[in-house]
Structures are given as C-alpha cells and as structure tokens.
Protein backbone atom coordinates (compact mmCIF):
# COMPACT_ATOMS: atom_id res chain seq x y z
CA UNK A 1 87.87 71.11 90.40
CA UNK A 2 89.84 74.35 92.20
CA UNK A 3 91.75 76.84 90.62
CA UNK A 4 93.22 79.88 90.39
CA UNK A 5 92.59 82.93 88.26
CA UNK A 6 93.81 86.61 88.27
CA UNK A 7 94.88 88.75 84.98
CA UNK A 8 98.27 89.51 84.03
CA UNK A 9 98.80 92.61 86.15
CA UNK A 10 101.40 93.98 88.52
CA UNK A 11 99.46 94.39 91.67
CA UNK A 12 98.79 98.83 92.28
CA UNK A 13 97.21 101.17 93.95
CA UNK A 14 94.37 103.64 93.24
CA UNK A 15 92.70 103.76 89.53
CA UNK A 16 95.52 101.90 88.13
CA UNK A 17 94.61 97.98 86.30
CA UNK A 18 95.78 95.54 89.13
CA UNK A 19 95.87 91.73 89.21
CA UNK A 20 93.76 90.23 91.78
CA UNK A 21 93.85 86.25 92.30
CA UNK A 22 91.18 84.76 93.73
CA UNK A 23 90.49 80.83 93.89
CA UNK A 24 87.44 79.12 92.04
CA UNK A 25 85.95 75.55 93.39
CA UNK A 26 83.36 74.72 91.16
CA UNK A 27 80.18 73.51 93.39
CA UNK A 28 77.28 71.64 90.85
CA UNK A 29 76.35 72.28 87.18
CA UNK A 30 72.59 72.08 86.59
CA UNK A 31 71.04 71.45 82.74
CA UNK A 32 73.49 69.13 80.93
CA UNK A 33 72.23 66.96 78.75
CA UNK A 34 70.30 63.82 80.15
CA UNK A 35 69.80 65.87 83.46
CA UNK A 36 66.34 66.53 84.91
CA UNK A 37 66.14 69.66 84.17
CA UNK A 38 67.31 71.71 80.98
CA UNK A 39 67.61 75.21 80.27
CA UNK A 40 66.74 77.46 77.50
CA UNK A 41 67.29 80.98 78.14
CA UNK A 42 68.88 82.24 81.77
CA UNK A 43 68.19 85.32 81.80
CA UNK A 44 68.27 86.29 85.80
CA UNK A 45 69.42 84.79 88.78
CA UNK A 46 69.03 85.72 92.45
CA UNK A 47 70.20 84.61 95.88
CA UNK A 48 67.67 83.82 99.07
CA UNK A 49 68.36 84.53 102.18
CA UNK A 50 68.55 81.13 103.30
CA UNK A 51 71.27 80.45 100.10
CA UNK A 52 68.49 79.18 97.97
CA UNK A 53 69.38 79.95 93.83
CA UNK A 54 66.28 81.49 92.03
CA UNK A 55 66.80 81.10 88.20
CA UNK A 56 64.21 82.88 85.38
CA UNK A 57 64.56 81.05 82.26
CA UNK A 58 62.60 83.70 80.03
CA UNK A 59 62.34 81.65 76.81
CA UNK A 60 60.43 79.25 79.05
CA UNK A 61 58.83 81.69 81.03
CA UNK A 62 59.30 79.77 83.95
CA UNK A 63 61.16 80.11 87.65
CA UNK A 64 62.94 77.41 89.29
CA UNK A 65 64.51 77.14 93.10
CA UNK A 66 67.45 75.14 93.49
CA UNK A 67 69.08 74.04 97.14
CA UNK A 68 72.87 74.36 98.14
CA UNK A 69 73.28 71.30 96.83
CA UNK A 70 71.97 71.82 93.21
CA UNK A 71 68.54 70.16 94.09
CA UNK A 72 65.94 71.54 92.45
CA UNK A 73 63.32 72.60 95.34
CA UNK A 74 60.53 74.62 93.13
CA UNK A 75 59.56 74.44 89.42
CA UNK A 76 56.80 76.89 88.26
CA UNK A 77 55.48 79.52 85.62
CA UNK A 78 54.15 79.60 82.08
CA UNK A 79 53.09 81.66 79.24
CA UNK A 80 50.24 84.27 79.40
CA UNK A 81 48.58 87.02 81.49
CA UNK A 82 47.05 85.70 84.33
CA UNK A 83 47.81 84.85 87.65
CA UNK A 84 51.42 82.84 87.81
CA UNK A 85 51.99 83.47 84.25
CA UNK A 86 54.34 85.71 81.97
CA UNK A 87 54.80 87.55 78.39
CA UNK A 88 58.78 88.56 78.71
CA UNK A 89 59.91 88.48 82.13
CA UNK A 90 63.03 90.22 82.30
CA UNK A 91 64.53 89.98 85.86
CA UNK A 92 63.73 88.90 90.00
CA UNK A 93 65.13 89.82 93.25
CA UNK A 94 64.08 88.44 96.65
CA UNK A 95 62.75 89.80 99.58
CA UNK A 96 64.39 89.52 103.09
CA UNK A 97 61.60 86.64 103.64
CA UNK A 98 62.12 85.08 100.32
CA UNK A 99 59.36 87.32 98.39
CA UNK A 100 60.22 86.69 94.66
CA UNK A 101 59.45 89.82 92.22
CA UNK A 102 59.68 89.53 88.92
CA UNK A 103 59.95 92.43 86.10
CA UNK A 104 57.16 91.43 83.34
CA UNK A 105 56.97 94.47 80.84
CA UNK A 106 54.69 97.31 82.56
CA UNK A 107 53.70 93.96 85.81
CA UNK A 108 56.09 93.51 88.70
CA UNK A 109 54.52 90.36 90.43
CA UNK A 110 54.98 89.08 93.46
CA UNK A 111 55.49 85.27 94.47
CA UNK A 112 56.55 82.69 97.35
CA UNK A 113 59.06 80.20 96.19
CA UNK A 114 56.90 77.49 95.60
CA UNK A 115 55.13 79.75 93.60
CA UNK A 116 52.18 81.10 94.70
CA UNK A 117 51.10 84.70 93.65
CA UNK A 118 51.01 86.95 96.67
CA UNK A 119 50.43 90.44 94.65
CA UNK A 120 50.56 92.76 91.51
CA UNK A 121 51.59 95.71 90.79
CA UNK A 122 50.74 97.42 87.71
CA UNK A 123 52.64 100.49 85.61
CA UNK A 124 51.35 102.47 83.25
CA UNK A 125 51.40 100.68 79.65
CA UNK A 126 54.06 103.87 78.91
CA UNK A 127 56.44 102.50 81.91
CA UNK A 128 58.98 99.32 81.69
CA UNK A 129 59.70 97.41 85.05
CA UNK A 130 63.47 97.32 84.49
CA UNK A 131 64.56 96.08 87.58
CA UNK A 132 62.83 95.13 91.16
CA UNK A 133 64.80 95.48 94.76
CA UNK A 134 63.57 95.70 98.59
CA UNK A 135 64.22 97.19 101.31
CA UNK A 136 65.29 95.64 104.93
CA UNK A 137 61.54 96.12 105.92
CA UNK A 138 60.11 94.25 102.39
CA UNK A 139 59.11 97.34 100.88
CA UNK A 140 59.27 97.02 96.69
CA UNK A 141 60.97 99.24 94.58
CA UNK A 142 61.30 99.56 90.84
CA UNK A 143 63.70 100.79 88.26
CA UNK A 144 61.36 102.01 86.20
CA UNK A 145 61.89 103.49 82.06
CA UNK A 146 59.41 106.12 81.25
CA UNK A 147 59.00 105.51 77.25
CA UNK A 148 56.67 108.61 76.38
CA UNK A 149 58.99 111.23 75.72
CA UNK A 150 56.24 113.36 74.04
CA UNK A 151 53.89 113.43 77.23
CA UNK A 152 57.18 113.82 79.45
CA UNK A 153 59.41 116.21 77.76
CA UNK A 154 62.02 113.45 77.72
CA UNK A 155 62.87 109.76 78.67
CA UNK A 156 63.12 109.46 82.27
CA UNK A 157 64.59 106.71 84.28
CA UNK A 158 63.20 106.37 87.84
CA UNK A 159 63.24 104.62 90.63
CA UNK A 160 59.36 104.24 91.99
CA UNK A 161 58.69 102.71 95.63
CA UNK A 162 55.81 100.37 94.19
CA UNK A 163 53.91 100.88 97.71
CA UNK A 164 52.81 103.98 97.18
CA UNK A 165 54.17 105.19 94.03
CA UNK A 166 57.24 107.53 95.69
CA UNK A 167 59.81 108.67 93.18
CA UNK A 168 62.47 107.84 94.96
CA UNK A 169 65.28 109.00 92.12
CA UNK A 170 65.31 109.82 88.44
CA UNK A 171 67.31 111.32 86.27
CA UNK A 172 67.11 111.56 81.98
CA UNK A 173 66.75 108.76 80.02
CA UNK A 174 66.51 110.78 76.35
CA UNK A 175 70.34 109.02 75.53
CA UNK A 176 68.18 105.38 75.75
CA UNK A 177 65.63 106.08 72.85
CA UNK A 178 68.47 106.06 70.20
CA UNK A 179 68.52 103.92 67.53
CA UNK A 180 71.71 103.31 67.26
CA UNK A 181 74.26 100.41 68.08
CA UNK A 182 75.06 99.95 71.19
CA UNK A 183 72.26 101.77 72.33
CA UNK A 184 72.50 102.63 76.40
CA UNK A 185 71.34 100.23 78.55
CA UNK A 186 70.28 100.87 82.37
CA UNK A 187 72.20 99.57 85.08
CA UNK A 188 70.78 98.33 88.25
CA UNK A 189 71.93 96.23 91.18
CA UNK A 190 71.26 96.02 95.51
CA UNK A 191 74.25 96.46 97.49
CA UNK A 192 72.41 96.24 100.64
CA UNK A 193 69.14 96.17 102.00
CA UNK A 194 68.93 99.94 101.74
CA UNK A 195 71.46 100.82 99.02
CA UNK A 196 71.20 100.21 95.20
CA UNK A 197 73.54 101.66 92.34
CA UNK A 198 72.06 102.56 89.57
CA UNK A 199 73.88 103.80 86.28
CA UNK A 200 74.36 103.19 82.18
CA UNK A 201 76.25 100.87 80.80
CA UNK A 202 78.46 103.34 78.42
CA UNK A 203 79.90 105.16 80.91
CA UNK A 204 82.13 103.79 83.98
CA UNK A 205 80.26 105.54 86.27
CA UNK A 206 77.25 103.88 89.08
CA UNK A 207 75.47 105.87 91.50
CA UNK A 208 74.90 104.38 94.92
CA UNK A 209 71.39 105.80 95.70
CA UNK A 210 69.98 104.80 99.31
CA UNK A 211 66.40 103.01 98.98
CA UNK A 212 64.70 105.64 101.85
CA UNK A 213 66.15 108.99 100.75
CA UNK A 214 67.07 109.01 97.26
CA UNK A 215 69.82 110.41 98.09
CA UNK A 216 73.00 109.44 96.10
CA UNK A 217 75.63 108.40 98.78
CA UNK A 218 78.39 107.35 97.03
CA UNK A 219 79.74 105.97 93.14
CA UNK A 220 81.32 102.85 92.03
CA UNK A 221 84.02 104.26 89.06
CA UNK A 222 87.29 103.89 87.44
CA UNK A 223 88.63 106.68 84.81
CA UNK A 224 89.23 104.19 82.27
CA UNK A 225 90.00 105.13 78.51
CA UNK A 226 87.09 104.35 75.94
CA UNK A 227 87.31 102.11 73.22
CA UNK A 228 86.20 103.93 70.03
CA UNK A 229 83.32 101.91 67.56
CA UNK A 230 86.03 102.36 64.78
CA UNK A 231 85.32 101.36 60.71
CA UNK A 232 87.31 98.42 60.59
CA UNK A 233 84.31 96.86 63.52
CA UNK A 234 81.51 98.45 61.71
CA UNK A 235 82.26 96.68 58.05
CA UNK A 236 82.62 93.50 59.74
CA UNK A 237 79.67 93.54 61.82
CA UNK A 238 77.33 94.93 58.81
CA UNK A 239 79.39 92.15 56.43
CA UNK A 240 78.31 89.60 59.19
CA UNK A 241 74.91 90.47 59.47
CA UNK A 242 74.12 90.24 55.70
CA UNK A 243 75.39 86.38 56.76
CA UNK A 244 74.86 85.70 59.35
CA UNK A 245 75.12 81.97 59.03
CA UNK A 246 78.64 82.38 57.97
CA UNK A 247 79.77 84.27 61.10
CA UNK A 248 82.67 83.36 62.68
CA UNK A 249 82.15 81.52 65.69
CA UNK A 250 83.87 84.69 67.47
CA UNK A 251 81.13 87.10 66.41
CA UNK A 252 78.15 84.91 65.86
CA UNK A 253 76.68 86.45 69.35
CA UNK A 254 77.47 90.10 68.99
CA UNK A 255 75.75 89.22 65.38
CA UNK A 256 72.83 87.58 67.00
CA UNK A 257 72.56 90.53 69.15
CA UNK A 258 72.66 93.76 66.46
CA UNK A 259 70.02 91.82 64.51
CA UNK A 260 67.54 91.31 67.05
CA UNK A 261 68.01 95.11 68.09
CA UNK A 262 67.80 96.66 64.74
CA UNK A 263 65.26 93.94 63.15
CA UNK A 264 62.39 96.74 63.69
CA UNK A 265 64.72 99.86 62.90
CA UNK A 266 66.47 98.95 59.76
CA UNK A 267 66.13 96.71 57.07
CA UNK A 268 69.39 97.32 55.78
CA UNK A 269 72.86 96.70 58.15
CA UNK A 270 74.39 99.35 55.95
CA UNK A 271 71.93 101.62 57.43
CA UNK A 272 72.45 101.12 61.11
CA UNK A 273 74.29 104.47 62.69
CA UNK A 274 76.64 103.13 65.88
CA UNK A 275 77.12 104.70 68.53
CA UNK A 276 81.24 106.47 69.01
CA UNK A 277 82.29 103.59 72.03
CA UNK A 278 81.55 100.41 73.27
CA UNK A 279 79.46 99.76 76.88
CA UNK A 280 81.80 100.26 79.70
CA UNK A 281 79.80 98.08 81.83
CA UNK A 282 78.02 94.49 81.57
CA UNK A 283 76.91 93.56 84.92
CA UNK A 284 77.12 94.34 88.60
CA UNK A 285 76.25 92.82 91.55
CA UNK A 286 77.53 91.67 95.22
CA UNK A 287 79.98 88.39 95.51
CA UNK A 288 82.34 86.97 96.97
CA UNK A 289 84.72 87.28 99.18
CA UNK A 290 82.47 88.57 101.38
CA UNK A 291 80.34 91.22 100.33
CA UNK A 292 82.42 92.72 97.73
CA UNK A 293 80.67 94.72 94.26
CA UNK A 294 81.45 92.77 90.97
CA UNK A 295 81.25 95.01 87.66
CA UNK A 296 81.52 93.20 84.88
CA UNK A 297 84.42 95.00 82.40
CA UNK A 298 82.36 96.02 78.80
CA UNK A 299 84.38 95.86 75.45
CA UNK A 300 84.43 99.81 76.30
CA UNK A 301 86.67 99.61 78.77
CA UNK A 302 90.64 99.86 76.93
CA UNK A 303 93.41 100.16 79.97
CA UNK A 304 95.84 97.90 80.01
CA UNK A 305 94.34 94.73 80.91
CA UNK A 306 92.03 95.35 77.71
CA UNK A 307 92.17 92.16 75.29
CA UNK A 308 91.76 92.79 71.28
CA UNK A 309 88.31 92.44 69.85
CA UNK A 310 88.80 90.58 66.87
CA UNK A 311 86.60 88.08 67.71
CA UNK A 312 84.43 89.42 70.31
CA UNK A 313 82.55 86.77 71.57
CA UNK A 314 86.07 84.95 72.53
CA UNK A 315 87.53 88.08 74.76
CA UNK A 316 88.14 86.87 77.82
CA UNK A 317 85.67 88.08 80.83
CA UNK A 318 87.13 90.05 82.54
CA UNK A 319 85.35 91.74 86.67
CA UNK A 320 86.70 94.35 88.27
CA UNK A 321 85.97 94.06 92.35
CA UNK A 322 85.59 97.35 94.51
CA UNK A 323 85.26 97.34 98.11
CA UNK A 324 81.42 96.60 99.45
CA UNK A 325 81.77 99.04 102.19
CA UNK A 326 83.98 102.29 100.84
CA UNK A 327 83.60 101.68 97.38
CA UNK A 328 87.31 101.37 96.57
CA UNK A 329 88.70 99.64 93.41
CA UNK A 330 90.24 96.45 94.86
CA UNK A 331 91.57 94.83 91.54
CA UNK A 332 90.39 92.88 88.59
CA UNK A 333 89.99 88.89 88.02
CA UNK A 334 89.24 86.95 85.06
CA UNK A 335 86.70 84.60 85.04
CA UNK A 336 87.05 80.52 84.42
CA UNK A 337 86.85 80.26 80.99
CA UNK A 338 83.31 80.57 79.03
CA UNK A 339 81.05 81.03 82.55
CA UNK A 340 79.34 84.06 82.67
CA UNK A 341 78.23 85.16 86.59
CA UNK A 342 75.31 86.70 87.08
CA UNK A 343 74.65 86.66 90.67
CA UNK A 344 76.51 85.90 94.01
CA UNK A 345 76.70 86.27 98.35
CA UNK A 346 79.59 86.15 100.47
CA UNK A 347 81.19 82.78 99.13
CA UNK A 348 79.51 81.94 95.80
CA UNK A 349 78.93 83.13 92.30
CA UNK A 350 76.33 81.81 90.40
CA UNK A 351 76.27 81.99 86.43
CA UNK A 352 75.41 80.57 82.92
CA UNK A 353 77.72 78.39 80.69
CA UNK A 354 77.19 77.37 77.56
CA UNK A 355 77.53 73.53 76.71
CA UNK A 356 79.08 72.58 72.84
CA UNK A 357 75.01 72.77 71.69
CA UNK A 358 75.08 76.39 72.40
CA UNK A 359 72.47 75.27 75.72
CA UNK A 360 72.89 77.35 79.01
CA UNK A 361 74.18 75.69 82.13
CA UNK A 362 73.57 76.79 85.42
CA UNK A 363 76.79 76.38 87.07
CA UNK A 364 78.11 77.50 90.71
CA UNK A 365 81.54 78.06 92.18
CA UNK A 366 82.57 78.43 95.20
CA UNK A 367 85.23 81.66 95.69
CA UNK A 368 87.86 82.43 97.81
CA UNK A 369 91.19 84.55 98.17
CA UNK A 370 94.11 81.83 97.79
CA UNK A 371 96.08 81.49 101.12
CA UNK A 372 99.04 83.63 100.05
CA UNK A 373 97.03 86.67 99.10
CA UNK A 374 95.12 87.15 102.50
C-alpha cells in the first residue's frame, strides 16, 4: 500500500505553515491478532546500526529485536530488580555497536541485543534517567531530572556523561514540579553521534547541545502562536473525568491521561489548576528522507494548519520536518491516518497503531519525496 500525504498548505518560505508531500509505502505490521507476537504498551523504539528495530513494551517490561523484514530476531526482559530485569523502563537508544541502554527510574542498564547485561549504572534515588544517547566513540550519556529541589535550590535538568559523571549541560527544571495540567515535559532526541537537542515540550523551542562540549550549537524553532487552555476545554475534561466511561471516543485518551497524572494530586477534577497553553511539542527525532529532524506538532501549536480540538484524540497528526544539517524549517506533513511514529533513519519511520481492541501495532513505512517534488 503507497500513498501520498502532505497538509493543505500553499508551499512558503521561512516560518510560514507550508505543505510538504512526501510518499508512504507501508513495509510490515507486527502484533495483530493471531500473530506471534502481541503488544501491550510501546512505549520506545530505536534504530540499529545495521537497520535492526528495538521495541520496549513497558507494560511487559520486555525488549524485542525485529529484522528488516519484520522477523523477530531477540525476545527478552521481565519484571524485577536484578540483572535483565525492570520496574518502569521508560526509553532505549543504541550504541554505534548495537549497545542497548535502557532508562529504568534512577538504573540506566546496558545490554547486547540478544540480551545479555553488559553494565549498570546507578543515579542517585533523587535523579530520573529520562533519556540515554552515545557518542560516536560509545560513551553514555543521560538526560537526567534532579527531583530534590530542597537539597538543590531548584529542579534541575542535566545532561550527565554516565562514564564519569561530567555535567555536560543543565539548565532549571523548577517549571516541571507543577501540579498542574499539562505539566512540562522534557524533550530529548540524538541528531548525530555527537549532537542531541534537548528542550520542553510547551514551548517551540529545542536546543542542539553537542555531546563533548556542552555547548549549545544551534535550535530547532518556529514562532508559532499558542493555543490557550480556555474554559470551554477545562469543563469538558473535568465533566469527562467524573465519567470517564462515558467519554467520547474523541477524548477517552486525553481522559485516560489527566487521570493517571492527577490520581496522586487531586481527588477531585474540579480541583485540578491547568496550565495557560497546550504542549507545543510531542516528539522529535531523525527520519526520513535522509537524515531530516521530525517534531511532532502539540495541540499548542495554532498557525494555520492547526485543526479544532473538539475531540482531541481524533486531530489529525500533524510533523513538521527541518533540515538535519542547518536546522531550517522544511515544511509540515500529516501522518497516515491513526499511526503514531516514534522513531526513524534515512528511509523509514517506525511507529505504533492502534488495532479496533485499542492493542498497539508495531507498524513500518517506508518514506520518500514523490517524483514531482524532488
């Protein structure tokens, strides 16, 4: 199955919303029903160097490797504390030589692709792993959240070379201990084997920090107008939550979502204080074609290629691409309808859709610029 997608935008320069088409060849699904494998929660997904897919399903707390093909190469992990095991892993990246690290809590561990442990590292119990990356020479990093305010003076976010415990960057993280909805969320992604950007979700705004110096080298942005939490949202989300059963199937996620991160705030939705926009940003990473940086558009962002939020779970997803060597805004695509990407290299995306059970696939497209737009 091919086809075509772009958003309905005159093509522009600059900062302005542009359409960009780009074609979409659909490669293997993985996890429909009767398969060999099923999946219960993707929650991370990262690409080898020899085009090997590395998929953390965190509900199972378990890792498996699939081939180009879809064939599933590797099948490990479990529940627990020991060696191979996992409490709430939260995300992976790989090593030049296929080195998998995975995020568990205050534990960044370190594992071949069949599985075997190869090392630990431990953070402080105050410290959250956020997000691993390496460097060209294997070195591990870690966007790290410091969650002691009181010993620290504030909330810091930093990223730590795990080696031998460099600061490499930080900067505040007080706006992340809020309790209200949406609360900031850190932003992470590798560019390259010695760049990362590195922002918050509620602003359109990444820094591209380089993995040796710290230094910030460059941003990813777009002066985009915010969309405002407004009252008419807020009564329908609190009016939701008190039912959640009855949700429409439109907001039944976002619902899902504001209960599980109030739950040990609030008892009460009419309690729950909101923050005054939307995230900006839902995702980044590097895709296709060729090496270009994928940010995934937040309900925050309102230009003109915006969709209405009456149903938020049904807006359409929307990236916008930037160029992977100057940074530039290249245009915006929408994505086949209900997949989700979440990783990608220079020809391939690789994602989760959701099957009529509400069950995550693992599905993989191949992705191209159509003829006529080369």
């Amino acid at each position: 199955m091919a086809i075509v997608s772009s958003v309905s935008a005159s093509q522009s320069s600059g900062q302005e919303p542009a359409s960009l088409s780009l074609r979409w060849e659909e490669s293997f699904v993985v996890g429909q029903e009767g398969s060999d494998h099923e999946f219960s929660s993707i929650s991370a997904i990262a690409v080898g160097p020899a085009g090997d897919i590395v998929v953390l399903d965190r509900a199972n707390h378990e890792i498996t490797v699939w081939d180009r093909r879809g064939r599933k190469i590797h099948h490990w992990g479990s529940r627990g504390d020991g060696p191979g095991e996992f409490r709430s892993p939260g995300s992976l990246a790989l090593s030049p030589k296929s080195t998998i690290a995975i995020t568990d809590r205050s534990r960044v561990s370190l594992h071949s692709l069949d599985g075997e442990v190869l090392d630990s590292r431990q953070l402080a119990a105050s410290q959250l792993a956020v997000r691993p990356a390496f460097d060209s020479g294997g070195l591990l990093s870690a966007l790290t959240l410091d969650l002691t305010p009181a010993v620290t003076g504030t909330g810091a976010l930093k990223l730590v070379r795990l080696d031998d415990s460099r600061v490499i960057w930080r900067t505040d993280a007080s706006a992340l201990l809020t309790t209200k909805l949406f609360r900031p969320r850190p932003v992470m992604a590798q560019l390259s084997e010695s760049r990362v950007v590195i922002g918050f979700d509620l602003e359109y705004r990444l820094h591209v920090v380089d993995l040796d110096s710290g230094d910030v080298v460059g941003e990813i942005a777009r002066d985009v107008p915010l969309r405002r939490i407004d009252r008419s949202f807020t009564t329908r989300l609190r009016g939701h939550m008190k039912n959640p059963v009855e949700a429409p199937d439109g907001w039944s996620a976002i619902v899902s979502a504001a209960i599980m991160a109030t739950t040990t705030m609030v008892a009460n939705p009419d309690e729950i204080e909101f923050l005054e926009t939307f995230p900006a940003i839902g995702d980044v990473f590097i895709g296709p074609p060729g090496n270009a940086i994928w940010v995934r558009r937040g309900l925050g962002v309102a230009d003109d290629l915006a969709s209405a939020i009456d149903a938020p779970g049904e807006a359409e997803v929307m990236w916008d691409l930037f160029d992977g060597r100057n940074y530039a805004y290249l245009g915006t695509v929408v994505a086949p309808d209900g997949f989700v990407a979440q990783a990608g290299d220079s020809q391939r995306l690789m994602g989760v859709r959701r099957n009529e059970a509400g069950t995550p696939l693992l599905e993989v497209w191949h992705v191209s610029q159509p003829e006529q737009a080369r």
